[in-house]
PDB file of N, CA and C in Angstrom:
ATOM      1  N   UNK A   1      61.616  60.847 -41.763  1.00  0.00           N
ATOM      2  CA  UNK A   1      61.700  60.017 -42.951  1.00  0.00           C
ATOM      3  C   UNK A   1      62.297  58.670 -42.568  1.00  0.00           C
ATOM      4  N   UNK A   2      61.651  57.530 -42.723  1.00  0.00           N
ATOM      5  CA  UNK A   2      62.165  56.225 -42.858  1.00  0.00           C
ATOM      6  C   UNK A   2      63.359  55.747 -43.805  1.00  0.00           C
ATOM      7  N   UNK A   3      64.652  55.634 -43.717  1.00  0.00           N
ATOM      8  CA  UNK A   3      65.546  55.055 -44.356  1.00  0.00           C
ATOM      9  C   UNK A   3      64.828  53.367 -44.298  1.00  0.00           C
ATOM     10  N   UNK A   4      65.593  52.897 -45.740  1.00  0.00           N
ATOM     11  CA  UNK A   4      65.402  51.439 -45.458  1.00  0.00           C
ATOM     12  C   UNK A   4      66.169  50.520 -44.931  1.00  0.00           C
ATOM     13  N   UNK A   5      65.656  49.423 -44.672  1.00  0.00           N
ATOM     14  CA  UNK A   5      66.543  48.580 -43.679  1.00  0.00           C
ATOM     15  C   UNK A   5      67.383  47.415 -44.984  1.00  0.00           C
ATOM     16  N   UNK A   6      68.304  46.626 -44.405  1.00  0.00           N
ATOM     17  CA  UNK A   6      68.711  45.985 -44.791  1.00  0.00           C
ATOM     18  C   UNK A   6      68.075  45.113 -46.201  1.00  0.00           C
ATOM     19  N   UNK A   7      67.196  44.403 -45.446  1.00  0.00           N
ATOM     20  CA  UNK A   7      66.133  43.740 -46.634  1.00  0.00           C
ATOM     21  C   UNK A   7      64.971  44.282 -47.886  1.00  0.00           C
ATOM     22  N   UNK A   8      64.932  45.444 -46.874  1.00  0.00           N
ATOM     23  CA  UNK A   8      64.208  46.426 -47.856  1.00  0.00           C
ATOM     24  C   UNK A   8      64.240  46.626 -48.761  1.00  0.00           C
ATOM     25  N   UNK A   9      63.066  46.664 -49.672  1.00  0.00           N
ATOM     26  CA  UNK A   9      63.173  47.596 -50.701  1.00  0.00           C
ATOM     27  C   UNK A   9      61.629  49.038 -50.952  1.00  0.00           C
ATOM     28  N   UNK A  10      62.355  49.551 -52.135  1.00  0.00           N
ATOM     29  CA  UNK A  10      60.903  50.314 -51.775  1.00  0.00           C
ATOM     30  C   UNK A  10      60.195  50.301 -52.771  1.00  0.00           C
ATOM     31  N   UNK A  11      58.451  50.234 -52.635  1.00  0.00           N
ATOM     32  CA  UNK A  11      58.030  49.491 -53.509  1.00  0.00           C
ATOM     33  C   UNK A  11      56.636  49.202 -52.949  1.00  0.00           C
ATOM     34  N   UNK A  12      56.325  48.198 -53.193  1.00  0.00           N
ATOM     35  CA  UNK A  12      54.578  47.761 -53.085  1.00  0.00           C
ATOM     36  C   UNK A  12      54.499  47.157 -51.528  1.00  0.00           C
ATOM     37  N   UNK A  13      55.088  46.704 -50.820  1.00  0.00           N
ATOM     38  CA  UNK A  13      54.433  46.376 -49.400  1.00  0.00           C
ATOM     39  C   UNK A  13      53.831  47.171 -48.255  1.00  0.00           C
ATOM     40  N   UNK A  14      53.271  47.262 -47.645  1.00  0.00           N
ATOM     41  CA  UNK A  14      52.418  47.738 -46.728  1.00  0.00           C
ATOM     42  C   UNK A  14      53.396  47.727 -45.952  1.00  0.00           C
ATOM     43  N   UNK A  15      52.848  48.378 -44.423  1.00  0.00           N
ATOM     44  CA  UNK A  15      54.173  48.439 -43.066  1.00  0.00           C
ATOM     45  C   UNK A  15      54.408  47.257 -42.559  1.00  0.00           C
ATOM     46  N   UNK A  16      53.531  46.441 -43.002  1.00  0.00           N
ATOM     47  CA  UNK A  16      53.553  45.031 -41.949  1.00  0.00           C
ATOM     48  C   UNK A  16      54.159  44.088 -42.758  1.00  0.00           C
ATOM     49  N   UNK A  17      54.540  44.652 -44.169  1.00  0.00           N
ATOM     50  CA  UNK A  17      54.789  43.389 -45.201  1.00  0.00           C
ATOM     51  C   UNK A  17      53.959  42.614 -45.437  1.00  0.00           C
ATOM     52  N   UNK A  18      52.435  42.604 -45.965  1.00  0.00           N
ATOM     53  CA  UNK A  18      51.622  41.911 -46.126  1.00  0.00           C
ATOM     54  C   UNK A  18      52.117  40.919 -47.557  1.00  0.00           C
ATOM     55  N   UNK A  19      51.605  39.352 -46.912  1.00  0.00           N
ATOM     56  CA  UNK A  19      51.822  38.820 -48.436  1.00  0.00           C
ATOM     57  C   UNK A  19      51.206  39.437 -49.691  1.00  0.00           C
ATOM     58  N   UNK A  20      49.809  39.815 -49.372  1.00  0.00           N
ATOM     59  CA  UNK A  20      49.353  40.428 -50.507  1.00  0.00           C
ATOM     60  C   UNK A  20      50.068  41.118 -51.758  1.00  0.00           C
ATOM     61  N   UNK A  21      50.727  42.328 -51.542  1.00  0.00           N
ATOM     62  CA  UNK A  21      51.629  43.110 -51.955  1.00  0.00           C
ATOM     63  C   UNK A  21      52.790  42.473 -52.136  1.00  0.00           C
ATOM     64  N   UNK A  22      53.129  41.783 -53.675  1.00  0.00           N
ATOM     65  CA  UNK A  22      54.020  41.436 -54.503  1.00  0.00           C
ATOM     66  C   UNK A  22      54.743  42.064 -55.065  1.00  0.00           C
ATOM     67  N   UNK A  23      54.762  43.628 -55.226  1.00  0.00           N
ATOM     68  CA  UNK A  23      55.378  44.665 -55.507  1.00  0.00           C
ATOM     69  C   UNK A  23      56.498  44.649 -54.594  1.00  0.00           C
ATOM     70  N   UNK A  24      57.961  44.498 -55.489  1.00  0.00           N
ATOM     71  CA  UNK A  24      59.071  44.914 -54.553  1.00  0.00           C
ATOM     72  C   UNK A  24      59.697  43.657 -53.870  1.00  0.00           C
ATOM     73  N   UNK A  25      59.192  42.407 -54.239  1.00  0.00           N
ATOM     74  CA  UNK A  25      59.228  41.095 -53.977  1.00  0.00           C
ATOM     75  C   UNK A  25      60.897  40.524 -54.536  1.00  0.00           C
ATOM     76  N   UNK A  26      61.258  39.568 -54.265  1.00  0.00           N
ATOM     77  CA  UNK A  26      62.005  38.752 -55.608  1.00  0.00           C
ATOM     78  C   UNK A  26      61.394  37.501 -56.077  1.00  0.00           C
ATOM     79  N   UNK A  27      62.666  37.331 -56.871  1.00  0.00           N
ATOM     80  CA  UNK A  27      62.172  35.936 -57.037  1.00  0.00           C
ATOM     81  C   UNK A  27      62.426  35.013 -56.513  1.00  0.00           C
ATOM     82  N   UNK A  28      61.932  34.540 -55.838  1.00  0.00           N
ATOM     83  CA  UNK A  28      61.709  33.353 -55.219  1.00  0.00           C
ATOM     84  C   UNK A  28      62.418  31.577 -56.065  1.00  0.00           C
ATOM     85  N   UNK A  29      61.678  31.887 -56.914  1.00  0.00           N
ATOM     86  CA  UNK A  29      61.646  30.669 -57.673  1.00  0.00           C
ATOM     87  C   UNK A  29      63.755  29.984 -58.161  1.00  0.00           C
ATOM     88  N   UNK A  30      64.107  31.252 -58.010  1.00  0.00           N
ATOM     89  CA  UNK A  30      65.703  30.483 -58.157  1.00  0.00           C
ATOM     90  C   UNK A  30      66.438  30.457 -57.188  1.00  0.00           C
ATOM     91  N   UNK A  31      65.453  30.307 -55.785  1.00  0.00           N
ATOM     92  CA  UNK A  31      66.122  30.012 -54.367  1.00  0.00           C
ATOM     93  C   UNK A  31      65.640  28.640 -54.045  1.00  0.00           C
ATOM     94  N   UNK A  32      64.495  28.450 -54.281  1.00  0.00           N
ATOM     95  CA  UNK A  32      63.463  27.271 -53.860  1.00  0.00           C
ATOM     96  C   UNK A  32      64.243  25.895 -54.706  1.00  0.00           C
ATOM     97  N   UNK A  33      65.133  24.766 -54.147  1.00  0.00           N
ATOM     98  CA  UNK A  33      65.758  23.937 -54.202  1.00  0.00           C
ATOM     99  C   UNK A  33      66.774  23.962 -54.579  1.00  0.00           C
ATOM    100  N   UNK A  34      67.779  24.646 -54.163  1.00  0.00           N
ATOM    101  CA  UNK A  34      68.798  25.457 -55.066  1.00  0.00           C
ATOM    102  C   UNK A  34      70.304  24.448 -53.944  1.00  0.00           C
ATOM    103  N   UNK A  35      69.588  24.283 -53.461  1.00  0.00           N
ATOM    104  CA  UNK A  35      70.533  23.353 -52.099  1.00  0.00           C
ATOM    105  C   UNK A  35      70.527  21.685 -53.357  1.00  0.00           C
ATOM    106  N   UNK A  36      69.626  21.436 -53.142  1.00  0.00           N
ATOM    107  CA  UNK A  36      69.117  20.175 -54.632  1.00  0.00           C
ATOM    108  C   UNK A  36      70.669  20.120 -55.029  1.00  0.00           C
ATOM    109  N   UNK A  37      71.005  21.410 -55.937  1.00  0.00           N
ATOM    110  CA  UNK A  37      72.199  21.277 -56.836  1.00  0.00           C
ATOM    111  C   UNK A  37      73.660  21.282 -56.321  1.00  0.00           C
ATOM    112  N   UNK A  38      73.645  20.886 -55.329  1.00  0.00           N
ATOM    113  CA  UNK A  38      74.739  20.512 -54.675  1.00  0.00           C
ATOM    114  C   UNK A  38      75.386  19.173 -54.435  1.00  0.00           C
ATOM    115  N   UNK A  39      76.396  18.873 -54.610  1.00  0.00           N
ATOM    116  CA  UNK A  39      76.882  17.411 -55.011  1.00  0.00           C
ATOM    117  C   UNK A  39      77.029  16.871 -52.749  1.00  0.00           C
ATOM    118  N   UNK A  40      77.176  16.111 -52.670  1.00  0.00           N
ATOM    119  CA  UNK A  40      77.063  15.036 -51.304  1.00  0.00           C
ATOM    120  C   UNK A  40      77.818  15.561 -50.573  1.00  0.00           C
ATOM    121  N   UNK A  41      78.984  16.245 -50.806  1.00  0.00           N
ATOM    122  CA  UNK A  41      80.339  17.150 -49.696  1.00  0.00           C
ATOM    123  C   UNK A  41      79.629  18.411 -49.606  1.00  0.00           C
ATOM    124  N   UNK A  42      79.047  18.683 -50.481  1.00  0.00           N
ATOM    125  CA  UNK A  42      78.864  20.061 -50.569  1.00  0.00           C
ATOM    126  C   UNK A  42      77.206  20.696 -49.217  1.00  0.00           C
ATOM    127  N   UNK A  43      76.834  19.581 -49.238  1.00  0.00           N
ATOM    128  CA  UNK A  43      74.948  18.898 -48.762  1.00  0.00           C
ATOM    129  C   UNK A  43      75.817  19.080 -47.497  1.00  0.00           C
ATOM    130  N   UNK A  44      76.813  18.204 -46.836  1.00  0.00           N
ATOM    131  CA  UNK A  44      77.289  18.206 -45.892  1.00  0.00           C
ATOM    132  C   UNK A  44      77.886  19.270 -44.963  1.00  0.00           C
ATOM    133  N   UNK A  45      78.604  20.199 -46.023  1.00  0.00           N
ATOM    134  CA  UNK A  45      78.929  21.448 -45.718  1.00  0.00           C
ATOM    135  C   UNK A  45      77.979  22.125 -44.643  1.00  0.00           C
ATOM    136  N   UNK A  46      77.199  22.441 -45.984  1.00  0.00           N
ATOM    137  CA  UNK A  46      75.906  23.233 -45.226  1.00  0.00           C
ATOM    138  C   UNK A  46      75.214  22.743 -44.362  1.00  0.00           C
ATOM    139  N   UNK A  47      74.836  21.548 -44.159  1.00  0.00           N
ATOM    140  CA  UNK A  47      74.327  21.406 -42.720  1.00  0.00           C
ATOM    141  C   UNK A  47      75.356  21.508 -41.383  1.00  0.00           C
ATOM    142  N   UNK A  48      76.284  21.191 -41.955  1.00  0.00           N
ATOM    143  CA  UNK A  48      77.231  21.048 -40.848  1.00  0.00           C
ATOM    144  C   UNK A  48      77.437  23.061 -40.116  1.00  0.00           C
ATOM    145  N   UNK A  49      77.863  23.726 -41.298  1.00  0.00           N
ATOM    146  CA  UNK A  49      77.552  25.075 -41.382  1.00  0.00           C
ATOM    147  C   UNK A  49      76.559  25.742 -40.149  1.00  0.00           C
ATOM    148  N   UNK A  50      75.316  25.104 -40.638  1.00  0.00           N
ATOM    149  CA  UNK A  50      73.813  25.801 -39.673  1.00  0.00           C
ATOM    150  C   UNK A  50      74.290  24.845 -38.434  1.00  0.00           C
ATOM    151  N   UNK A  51      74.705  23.659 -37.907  1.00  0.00           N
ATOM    152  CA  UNK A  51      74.714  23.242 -36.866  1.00  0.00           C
ATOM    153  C   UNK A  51      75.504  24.218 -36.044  1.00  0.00           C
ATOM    154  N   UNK A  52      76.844  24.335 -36.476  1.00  0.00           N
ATOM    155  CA  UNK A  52      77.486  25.200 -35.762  1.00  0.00           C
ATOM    156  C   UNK A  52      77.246  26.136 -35.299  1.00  0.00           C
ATOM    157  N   UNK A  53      76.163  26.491 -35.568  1.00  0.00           N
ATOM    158  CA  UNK A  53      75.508  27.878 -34.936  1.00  0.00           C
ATOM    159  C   UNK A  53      74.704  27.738 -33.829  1.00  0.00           C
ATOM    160  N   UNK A  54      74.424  26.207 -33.355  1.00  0.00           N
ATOM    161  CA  UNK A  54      73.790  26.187 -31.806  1.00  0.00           C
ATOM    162  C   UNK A  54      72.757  26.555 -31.820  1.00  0.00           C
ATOM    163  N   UNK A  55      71.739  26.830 -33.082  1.00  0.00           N
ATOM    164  CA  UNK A  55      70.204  27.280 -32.902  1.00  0.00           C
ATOM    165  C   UNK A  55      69.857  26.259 -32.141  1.00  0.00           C
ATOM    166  N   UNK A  56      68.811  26.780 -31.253  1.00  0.00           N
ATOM    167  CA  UNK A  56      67.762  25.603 -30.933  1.00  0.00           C
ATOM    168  C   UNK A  56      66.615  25.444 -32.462  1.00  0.00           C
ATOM    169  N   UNK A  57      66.291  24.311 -32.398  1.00  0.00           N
ATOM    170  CA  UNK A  57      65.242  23.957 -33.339  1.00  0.00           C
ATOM    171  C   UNK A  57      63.907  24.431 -32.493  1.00  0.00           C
ATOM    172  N   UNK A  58      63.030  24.708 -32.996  1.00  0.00           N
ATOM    173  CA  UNK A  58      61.887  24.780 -33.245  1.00  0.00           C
ATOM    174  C   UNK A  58      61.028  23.797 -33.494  1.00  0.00           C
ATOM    175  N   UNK A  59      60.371  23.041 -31.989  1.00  0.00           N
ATOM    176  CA  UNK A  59      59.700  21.912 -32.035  1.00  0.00           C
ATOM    177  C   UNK A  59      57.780  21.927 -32.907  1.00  0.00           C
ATOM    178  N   UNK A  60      57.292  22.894 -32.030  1.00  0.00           N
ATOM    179  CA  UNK A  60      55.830  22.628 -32.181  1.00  0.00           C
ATOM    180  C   UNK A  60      55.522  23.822 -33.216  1.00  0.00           C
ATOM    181  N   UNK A  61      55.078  23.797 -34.025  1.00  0.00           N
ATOM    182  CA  UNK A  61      55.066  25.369 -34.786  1.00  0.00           C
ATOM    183  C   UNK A  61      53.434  24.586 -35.792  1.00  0.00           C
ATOM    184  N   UNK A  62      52.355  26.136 -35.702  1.00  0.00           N
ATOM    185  CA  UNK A  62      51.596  26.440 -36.097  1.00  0.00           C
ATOM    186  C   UNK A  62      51.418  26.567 -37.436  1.00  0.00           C
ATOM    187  N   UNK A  63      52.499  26.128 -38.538  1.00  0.00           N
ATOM    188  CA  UNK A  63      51.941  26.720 -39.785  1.00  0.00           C
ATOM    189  C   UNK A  63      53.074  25.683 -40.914  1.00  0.00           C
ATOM    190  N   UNK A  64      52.599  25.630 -41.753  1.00  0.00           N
ATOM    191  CA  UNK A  64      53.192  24.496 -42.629  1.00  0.00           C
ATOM    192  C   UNK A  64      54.172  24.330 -43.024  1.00  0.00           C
ATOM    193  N   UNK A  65      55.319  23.350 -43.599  1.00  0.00           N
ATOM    194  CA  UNK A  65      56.574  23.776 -43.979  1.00  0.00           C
ATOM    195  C   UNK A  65      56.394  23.820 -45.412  1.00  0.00           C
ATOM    196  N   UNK A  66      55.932  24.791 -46.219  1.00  0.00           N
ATOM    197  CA  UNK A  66      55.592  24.922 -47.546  1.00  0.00           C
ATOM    198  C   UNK A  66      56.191  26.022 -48.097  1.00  0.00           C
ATOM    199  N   UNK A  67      57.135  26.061 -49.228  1.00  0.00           N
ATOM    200  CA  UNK A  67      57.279  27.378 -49.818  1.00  0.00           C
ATOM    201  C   UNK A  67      56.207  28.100 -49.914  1.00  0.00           C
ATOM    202  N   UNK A  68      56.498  29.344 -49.615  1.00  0.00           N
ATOM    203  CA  UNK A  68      54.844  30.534 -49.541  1.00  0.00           C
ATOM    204  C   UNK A  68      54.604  30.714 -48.454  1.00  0.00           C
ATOM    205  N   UNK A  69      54.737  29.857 -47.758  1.00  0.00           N
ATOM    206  CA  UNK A  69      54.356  30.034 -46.580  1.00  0.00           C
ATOM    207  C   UNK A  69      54.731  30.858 -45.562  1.00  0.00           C
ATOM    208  N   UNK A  70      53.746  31.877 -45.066  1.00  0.00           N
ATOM    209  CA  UNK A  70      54.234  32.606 -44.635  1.00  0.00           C
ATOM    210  C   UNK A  70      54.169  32.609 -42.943  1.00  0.00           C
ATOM    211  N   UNK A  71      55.336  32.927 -42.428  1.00  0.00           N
ATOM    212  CA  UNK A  71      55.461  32.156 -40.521  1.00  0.00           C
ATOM    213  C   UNK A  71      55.089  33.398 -39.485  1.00  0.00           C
ATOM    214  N   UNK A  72      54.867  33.040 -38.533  1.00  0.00           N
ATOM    215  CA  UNK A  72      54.557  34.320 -37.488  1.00  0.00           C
ATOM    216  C   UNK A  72      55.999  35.457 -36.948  1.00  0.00           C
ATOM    217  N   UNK A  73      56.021  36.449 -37.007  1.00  0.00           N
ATOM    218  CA  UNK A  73      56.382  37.312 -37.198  1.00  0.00           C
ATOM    219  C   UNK A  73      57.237  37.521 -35.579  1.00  0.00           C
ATOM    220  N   UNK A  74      56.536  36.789 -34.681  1.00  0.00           N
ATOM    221  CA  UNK A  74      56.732  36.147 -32.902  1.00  0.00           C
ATOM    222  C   UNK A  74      58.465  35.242 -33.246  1.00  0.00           C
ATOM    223  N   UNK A  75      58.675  34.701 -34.359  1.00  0.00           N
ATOM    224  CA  UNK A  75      59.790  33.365 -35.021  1.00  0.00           C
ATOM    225  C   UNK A  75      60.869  34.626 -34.977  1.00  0.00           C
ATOM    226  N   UNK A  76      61.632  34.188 -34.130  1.00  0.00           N
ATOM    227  CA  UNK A  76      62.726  34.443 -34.470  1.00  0.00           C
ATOM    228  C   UNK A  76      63.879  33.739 -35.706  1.00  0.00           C
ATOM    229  N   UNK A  77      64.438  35.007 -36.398  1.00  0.00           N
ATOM    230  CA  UNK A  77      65.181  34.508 -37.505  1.00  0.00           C
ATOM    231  C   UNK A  77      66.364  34.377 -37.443  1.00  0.00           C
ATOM    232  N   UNK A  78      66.954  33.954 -38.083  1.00  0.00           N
ATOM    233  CA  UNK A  78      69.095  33.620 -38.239  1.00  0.00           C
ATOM    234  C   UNK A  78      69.705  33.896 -39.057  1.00  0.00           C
ATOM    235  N   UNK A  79      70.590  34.833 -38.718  1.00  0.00           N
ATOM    236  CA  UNK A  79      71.262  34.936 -40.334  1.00  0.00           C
ATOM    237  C   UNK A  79      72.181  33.774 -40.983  1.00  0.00           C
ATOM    238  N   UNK A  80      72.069  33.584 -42.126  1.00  0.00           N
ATOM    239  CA  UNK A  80      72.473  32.504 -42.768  1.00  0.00           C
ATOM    240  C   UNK A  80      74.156  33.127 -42.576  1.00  0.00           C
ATOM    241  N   UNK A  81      74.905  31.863 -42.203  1.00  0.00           N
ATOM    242  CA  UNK A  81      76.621  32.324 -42.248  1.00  0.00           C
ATOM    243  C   UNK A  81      77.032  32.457 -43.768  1.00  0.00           C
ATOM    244  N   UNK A  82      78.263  33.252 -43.831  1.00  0.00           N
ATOM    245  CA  UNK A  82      78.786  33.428 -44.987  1.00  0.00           C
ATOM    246  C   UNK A  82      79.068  31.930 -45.712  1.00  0.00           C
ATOM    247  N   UNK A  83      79.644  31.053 -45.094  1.00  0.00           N
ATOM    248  CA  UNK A  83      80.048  29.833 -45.412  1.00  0.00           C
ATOM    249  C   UNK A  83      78.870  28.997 -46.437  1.00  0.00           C
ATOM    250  N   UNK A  84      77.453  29.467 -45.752  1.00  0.00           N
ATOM    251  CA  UNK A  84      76.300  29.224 -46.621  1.00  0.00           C
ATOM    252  C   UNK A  84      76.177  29.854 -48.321  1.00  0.00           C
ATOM    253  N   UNK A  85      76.332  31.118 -47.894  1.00  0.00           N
ATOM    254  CA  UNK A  85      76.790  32.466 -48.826  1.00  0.00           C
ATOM    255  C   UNK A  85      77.260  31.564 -50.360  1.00  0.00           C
ATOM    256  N   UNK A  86      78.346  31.181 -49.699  1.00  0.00           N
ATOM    257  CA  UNK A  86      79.243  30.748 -50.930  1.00  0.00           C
ATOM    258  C   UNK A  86      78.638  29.060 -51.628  1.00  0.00           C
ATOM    259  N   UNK A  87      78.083  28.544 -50.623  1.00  0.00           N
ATOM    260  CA  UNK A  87      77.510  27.317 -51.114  1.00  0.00           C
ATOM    261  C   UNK A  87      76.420  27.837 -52.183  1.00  0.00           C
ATOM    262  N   UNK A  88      75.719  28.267 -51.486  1.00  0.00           N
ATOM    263  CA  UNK A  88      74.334  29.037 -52.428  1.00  0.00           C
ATOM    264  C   UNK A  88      74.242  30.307 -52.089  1.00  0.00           C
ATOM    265  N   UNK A  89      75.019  30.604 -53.497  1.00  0.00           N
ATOM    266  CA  UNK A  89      74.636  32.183 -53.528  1.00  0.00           C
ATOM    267  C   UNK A  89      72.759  33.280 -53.560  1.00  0.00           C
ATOM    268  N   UNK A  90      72.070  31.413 -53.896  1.00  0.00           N
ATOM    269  CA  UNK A  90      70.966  32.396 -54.147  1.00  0.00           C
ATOM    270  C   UNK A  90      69.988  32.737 -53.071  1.00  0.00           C
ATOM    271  N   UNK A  91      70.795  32.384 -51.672  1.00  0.00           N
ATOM    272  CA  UNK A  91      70.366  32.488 -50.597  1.00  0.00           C
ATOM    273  C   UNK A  91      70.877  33.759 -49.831  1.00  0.00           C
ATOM    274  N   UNK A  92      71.648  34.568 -50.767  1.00  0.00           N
ATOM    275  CA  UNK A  92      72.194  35.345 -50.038  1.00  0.00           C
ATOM    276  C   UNK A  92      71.319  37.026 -49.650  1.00  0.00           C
ATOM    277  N   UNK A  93      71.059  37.445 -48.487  1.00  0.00           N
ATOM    278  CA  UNK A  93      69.957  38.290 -47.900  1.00  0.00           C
ATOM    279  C   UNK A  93      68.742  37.459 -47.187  1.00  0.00           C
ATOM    280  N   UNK A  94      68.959  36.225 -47.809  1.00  0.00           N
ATOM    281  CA  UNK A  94      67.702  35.688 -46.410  1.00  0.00           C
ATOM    282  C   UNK A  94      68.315  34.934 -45.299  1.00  0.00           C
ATOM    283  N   UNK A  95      67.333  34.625 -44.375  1.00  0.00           N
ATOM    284  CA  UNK A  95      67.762  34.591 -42.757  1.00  0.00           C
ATOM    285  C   UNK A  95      67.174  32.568 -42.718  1.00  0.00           C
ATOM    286  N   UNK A  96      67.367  32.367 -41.902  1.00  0.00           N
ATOM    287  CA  UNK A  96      66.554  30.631 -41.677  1.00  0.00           C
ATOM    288  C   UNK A  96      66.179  30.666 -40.074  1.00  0.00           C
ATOM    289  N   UNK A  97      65.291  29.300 -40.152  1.00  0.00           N
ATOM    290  CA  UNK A  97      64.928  28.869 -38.954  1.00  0.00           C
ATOM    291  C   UNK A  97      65.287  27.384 -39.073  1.00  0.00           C
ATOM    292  N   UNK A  98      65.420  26.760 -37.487  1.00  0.00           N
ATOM    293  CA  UNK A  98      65.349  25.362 -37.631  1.00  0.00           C
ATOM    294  C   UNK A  98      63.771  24.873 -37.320  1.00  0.00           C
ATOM    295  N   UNK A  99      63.198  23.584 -37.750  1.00  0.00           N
ATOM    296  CA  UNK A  99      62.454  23.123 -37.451  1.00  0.00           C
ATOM    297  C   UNK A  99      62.369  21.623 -37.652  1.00  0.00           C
ATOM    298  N   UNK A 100      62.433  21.183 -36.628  1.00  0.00           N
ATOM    299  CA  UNK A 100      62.633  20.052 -35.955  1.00  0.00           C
ATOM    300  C   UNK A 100      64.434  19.870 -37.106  1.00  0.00           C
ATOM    301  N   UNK A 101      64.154  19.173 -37.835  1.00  0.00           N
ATOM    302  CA  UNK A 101      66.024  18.789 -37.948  1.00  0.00           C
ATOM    303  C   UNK A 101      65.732  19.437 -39.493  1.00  0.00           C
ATOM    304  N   UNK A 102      64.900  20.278 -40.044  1.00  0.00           N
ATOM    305  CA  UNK A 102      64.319  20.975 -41.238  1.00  0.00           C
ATOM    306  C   UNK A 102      64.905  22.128 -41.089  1.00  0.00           C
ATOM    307  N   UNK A 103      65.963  22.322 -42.211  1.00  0.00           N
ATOM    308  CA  UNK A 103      66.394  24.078 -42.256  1.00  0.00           C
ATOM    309  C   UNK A 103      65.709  24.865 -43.262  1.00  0.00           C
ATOM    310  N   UNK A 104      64.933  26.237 -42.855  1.00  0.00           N
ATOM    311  CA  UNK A 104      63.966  26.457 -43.324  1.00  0.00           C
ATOM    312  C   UNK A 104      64.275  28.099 -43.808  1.00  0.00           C
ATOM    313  N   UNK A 105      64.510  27.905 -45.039  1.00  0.00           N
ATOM    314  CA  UNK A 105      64.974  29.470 -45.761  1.00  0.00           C
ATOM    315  C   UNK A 105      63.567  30.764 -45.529  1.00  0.00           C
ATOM    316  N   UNK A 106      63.917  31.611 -45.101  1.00  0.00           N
ATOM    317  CA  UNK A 106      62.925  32.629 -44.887  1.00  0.00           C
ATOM    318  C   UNK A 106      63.304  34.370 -44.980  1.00  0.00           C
ATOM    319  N   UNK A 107      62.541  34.788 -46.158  1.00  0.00           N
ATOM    320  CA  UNK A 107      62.477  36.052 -46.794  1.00  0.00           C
ATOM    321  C   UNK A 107      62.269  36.817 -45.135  1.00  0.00           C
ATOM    322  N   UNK A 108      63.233  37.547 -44.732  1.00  0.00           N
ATOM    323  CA  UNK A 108      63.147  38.165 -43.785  1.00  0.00           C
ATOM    324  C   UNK A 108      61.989  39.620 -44.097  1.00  0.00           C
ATOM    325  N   UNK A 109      61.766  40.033 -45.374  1.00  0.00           N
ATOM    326  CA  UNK A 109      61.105  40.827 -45.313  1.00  0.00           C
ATOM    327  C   UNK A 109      59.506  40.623 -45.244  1.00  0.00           C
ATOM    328  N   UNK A 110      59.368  39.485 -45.825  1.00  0.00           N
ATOM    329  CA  UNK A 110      58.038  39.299 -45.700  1.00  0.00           C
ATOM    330  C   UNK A 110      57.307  38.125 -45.005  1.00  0.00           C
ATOM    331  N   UNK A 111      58.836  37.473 -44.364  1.00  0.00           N
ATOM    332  CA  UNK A 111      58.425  36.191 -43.420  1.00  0.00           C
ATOM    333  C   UNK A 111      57.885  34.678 -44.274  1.00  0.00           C
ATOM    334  N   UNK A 112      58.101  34.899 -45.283  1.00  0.00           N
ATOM    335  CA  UNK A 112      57.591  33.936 -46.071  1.00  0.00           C
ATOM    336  C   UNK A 112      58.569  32.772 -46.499  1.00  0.00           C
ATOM    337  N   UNK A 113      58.287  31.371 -46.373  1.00  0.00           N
ATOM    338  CA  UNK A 113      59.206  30.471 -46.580  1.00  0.00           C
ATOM    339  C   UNK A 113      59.523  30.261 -48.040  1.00  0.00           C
ATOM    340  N   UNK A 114      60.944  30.475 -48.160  1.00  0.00           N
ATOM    341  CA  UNK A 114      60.985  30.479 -50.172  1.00  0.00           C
ATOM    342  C   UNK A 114      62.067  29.173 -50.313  1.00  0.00           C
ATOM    343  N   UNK A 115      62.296  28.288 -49.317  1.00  0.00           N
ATOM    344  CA  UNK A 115      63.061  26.962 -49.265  1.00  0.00           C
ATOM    345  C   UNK A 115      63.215  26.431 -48.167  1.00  0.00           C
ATOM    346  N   UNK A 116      62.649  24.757 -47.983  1.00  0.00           N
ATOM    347  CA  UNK A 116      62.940  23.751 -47.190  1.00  0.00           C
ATOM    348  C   UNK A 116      64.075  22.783 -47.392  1.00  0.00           C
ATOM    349  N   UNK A 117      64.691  22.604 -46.652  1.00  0.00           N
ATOM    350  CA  UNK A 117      65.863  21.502 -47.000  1.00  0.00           C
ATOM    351  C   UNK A 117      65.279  20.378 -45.179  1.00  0.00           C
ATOM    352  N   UNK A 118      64.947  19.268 -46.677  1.00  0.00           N
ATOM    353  CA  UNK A 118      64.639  18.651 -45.222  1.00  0.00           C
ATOM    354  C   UNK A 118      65.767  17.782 -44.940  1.00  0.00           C
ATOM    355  N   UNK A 119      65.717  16.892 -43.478  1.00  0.00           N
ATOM    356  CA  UNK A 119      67.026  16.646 -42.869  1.00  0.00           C
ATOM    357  C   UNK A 119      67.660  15.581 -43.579  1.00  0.00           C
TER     358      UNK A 119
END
């Protein structure tokens, strides 16, 4: 028997997490600019936050920076620090990537981009 993982839920996705299968999803929609509502110290925080973590960025990449969008599965992900946590709570359970100086919110379960904060 499969226990679930962290991000999991159980519900409508296939093994691979196909976008198709919206069953078991969230919502998306009160993550997607949610950085926006943050006053100029606060903007600062959080980038300063993801720097500290020494990702390399992610120069050449195959697929769009669009909410929905869903990235290759090859992308390694990051967990967002707690420090993020508390800035935006509604980020809390998803992972990011950098791309080029673009921090890029991503539904670890289904690989799909549900917020860009560009640089």
């Amino acid at each position: 028997m499969h226990a679930l993982g962290r991000h999991e839920q159980a519900g409508g996705r296939g093994p691979a997490g196909e976008r198709g299968g919206r069953a078991g999803a969230r919502d998306h929609g009160s993550v997607r600019g949610a950085v926006g509502r943050l006053d100029t110290r606060q903007r600062t925080e959080f980038r300063s936050s993801i720097t500290r973590l020494g990702v390399s960025p992610l120069r050449d990449v195959a697929f769009g920076l669009t909410v929905g969008t869903a990235i290759p599965r090859s992308v390694s992900l990051h967990r967002l620090p707690p420090a993020i946590i508390e800035l935006v709570p509604q980020y809390e359970g998803y992972d990011f990537i950098l791309v080029r100086d673009d921090i890029v919110i991503i539904d670890p379960d289904t690989y799909e981009i549900v917020d860009v904060i560009p640089a």
